[in-house]
C-alpha atoms as a PDB file:
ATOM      1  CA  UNK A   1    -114.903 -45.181-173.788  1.00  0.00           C
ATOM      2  CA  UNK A   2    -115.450 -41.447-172.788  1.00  0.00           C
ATOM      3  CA  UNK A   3    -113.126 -42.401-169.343  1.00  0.00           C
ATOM      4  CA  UNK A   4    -111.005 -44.029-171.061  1.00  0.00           C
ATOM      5  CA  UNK A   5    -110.445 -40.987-173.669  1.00  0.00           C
ATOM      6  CA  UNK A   6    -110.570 -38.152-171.060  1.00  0.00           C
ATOM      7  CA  UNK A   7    -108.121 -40.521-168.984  1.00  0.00           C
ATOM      8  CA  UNK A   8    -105.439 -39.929-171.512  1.00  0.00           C
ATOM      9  CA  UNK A   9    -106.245 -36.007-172.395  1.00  0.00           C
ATOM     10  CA  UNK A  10    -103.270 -33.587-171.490  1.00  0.00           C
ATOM     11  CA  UNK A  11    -103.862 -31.298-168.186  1.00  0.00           C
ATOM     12  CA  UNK A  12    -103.062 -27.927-167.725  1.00  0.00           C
ATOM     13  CA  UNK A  13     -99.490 -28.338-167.091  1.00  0.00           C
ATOM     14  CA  UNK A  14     -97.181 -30.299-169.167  1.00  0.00           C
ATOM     15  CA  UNK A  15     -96.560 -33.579-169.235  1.00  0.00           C
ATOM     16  CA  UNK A  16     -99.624 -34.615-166.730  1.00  0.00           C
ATOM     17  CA  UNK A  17    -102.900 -36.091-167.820  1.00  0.00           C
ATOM     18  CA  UNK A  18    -106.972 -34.431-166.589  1.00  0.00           C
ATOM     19  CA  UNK A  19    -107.368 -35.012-163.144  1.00  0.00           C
ATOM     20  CA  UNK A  20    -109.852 -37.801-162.037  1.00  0.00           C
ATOM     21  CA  UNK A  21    -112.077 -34.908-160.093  1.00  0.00           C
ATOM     22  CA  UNK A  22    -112.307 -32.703-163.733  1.00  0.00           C
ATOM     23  CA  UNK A  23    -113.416 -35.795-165.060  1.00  0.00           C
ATOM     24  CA  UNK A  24    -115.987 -37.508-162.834  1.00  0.00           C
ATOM     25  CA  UNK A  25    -117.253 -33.436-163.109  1.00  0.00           C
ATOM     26  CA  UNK A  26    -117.194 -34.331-167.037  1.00  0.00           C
ATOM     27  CA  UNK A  27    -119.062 -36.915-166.569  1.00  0.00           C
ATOM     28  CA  UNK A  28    -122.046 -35.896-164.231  1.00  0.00           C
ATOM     29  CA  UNK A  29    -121.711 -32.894-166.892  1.00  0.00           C
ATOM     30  CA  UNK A  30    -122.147 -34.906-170.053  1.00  0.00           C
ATOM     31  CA  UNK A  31    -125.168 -37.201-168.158  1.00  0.00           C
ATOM     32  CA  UNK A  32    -127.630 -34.252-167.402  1.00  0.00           C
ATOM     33  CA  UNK A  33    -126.457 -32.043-170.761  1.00  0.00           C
ATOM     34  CA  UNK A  34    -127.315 -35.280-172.531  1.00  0.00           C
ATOM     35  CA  UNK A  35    -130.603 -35.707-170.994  1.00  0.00           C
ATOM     36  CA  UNK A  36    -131.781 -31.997-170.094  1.00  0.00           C
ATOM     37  CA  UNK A  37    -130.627 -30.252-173.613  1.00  0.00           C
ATOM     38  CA  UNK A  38    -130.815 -33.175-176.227  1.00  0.00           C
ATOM     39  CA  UNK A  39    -133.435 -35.260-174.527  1.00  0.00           C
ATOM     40  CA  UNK A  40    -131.406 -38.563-175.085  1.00  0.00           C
ATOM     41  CA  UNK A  41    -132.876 -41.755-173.033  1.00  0.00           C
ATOM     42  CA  UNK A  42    -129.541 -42.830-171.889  1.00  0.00           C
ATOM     43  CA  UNK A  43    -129.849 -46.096-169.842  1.00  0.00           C
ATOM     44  CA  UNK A  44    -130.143 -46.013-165.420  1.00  0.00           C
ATOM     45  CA  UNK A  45    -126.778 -45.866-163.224  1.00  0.00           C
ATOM     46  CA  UNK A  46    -124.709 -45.284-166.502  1.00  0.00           C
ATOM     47  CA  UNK A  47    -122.596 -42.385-164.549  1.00  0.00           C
ATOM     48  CA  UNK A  48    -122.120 -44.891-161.894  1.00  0.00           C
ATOM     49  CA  UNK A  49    -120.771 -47.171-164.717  1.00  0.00           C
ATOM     50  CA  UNK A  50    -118.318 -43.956-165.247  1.00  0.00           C
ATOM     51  CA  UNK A  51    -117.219 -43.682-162.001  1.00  0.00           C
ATOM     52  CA  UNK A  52    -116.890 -47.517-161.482  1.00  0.00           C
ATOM     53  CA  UNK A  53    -114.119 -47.520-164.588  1.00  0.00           C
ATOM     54  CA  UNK A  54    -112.828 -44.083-163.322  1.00  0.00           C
ATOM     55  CA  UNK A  55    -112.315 -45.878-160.135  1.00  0.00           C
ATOM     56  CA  UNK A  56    -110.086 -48.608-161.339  1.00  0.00           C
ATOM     57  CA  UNK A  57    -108.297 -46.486-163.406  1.00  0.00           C
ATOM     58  CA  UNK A  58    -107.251 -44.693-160.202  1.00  0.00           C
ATOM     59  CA  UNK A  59    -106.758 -47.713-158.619  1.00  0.00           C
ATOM     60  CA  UNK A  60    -104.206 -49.202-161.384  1.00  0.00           C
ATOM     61  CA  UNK A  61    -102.582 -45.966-161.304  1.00  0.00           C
END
């Protein structure tokens, strides 16, 4: 669901969407803040699960 919702966010200029490189950056972000500064136990290979959907997102676009 995080894709999904930064797939739709506005970019910097008007009328476009975030770019797929700010947001696989997002993601590997949002993984290692997640684990480093609020010590959650997310599952293994859930950024790759990111990507993946990231990927097809691309792909359909």
């Amino acid at each position: 669901m995080f894709v999904e919702w930064l797939w739709i966010q506005p970019g910097w200029k008007k009328g476009t969407f975030t770019a797929p490189s700010t947001i696989d950056r997002r993601i590997s972000g949002t993984v290692v803040s997640a684990r480093a500064e609020h010590r959650l136990k997310l599952e293994e290979g859930i950024a790759r699960l990111a990507r993946n959907r990231l990927k097809q997102l691309v792909k359909e676009m």
